[in-house]
Each structure stands twice: as C-alpha cells, then as structure tokens.
Protein backbone atom coordinates (compact mmCIF):
# COMPACT_ATOMS: atom_id res chain seq x y z
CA UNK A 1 -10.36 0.16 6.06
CA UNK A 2 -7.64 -2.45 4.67
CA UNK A 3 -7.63 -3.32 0.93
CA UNK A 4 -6.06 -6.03 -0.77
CA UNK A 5 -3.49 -5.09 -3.65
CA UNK A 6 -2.77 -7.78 -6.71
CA UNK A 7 -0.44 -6.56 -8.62
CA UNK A 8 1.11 -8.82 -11.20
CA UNK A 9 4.15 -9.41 -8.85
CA UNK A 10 2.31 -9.99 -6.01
CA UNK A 11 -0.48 -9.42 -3.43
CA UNK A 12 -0.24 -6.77 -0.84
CA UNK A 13 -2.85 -6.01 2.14
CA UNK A 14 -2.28 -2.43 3.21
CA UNK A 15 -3.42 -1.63 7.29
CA UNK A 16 -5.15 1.67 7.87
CA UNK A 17 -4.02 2.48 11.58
CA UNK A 18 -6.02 5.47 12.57
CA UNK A 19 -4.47 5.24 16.10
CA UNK A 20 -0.63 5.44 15.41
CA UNK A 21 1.26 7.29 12.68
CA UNK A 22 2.71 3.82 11.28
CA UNK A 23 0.42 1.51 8.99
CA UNK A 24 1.60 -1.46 7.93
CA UNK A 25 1.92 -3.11 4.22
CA UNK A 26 2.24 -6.70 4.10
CA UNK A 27 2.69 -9.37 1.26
CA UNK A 28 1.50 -12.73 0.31
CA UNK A 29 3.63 -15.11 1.20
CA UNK A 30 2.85 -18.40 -0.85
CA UNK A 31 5.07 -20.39 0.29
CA UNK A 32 3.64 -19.85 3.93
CA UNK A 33 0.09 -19.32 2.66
CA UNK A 34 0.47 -15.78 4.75
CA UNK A 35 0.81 -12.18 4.60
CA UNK A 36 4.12 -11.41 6.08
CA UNK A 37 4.83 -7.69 6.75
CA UNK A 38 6.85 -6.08 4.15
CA UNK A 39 6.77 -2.17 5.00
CA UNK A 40 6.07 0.98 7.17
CA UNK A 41 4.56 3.45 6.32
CA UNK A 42 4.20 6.40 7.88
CA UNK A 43 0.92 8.16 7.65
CA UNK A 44 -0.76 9.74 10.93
CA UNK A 45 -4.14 9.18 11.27
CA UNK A 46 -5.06 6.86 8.43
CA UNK A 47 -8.17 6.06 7.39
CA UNK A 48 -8.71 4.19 4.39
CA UNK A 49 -6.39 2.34 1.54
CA UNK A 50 -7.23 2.51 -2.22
CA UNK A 51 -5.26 0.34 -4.27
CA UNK A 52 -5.49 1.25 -8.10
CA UNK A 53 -3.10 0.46 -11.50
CA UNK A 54 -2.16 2.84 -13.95
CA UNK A 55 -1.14 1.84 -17.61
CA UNK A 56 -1.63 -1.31 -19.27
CA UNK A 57 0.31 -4.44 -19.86
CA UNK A 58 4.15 -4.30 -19.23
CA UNK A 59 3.74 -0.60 -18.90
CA UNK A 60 1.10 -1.07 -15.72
CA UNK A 61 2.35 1.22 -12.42
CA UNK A 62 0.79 0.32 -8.80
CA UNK A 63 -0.33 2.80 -6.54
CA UNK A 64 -1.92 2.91 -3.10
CA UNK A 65 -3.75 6.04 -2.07
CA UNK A 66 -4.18 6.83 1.49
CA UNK A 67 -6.77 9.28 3.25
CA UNK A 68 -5.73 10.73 6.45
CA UNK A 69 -8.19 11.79 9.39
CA UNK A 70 -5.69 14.56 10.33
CA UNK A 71 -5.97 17.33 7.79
CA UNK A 72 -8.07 15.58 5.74
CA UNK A 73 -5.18 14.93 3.10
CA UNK A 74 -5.05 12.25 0.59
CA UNK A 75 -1.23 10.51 0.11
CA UNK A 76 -0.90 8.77 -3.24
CA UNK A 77 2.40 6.01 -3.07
CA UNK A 78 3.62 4.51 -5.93
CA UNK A 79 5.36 0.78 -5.89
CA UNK A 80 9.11 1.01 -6.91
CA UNK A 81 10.12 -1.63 -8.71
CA UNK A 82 14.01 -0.49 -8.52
CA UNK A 83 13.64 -0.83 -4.56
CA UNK A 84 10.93 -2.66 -4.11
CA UNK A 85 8.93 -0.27 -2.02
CA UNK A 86 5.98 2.09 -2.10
CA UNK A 87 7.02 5.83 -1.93
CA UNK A 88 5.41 8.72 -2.21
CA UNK A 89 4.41 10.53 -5.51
C-alpha cells in the first residue's frame, strides 16, 4: 500500500514494491505540481508504508515504517535532516 508523508518540510509518497527488493520514496515537487523520486530504498518484499511523527513542534522527528512479506519483519526509517534521507533506526 503507498502512503502519503507531510512532514513540515515537505510531502513524501513512499511505494511498497512487493515484487523487487527496491521501493521507491518520492517528493512533492511544487514547482512541477509532481512527485519526483527522491530515494531507494531497499526493502525485499514490501508490503505496506506507515508514515508517523514523533515529538512536537520544532522537536517533531519523521518516520516511515515498513512491513515486509519476507520474514514478516517490520523496518522503522527515520528522516535525516543532516542528509536529507530516511535511514534506518
């Protein structure tokens, strides 16, 4: 399933690609009124996004938690600010 991230930085629509061990992050373009891609991740056999915030105001963290069909694991990813990227937690 995909899922639409807001942070409040920017929108993100994370892929689920059950097929292939890459899915695919991308981010609202405005300029372009688009989602561009913005990053690969890899994560075989995913299912199902869940975006969520931690923390409140200034002090608010973005995650994206990812279930996997193979093993039945759960991957939680954090978004960087530093580097700009989600990583993994």
């Amino acid at each position: 399933m995909n899922r639409v991230l807001v942070a409040s930085f920017a929108a993100f629509l994370a892929v689920a690609n059950l097929d292939n061990v890459v899915s695919e992050v991308f981010r609202w373009n405005s300029a372009a009124s688009r989602f561009d891609s913005f990053q690969n991740i890899t994560i075989n056999g995913a299912l199902d996004w869940e975006p969520f915030p931690l923390g409140t105001g200034t002090n608010t963290r973005t995650f994206l938690a990812v279930a996997s069909f193979i093993g039945g694991s759960v991957n939680v990813l954090q978004y960087n600010t530093a580097t700009s990227r989600f990583q993994s937690v």
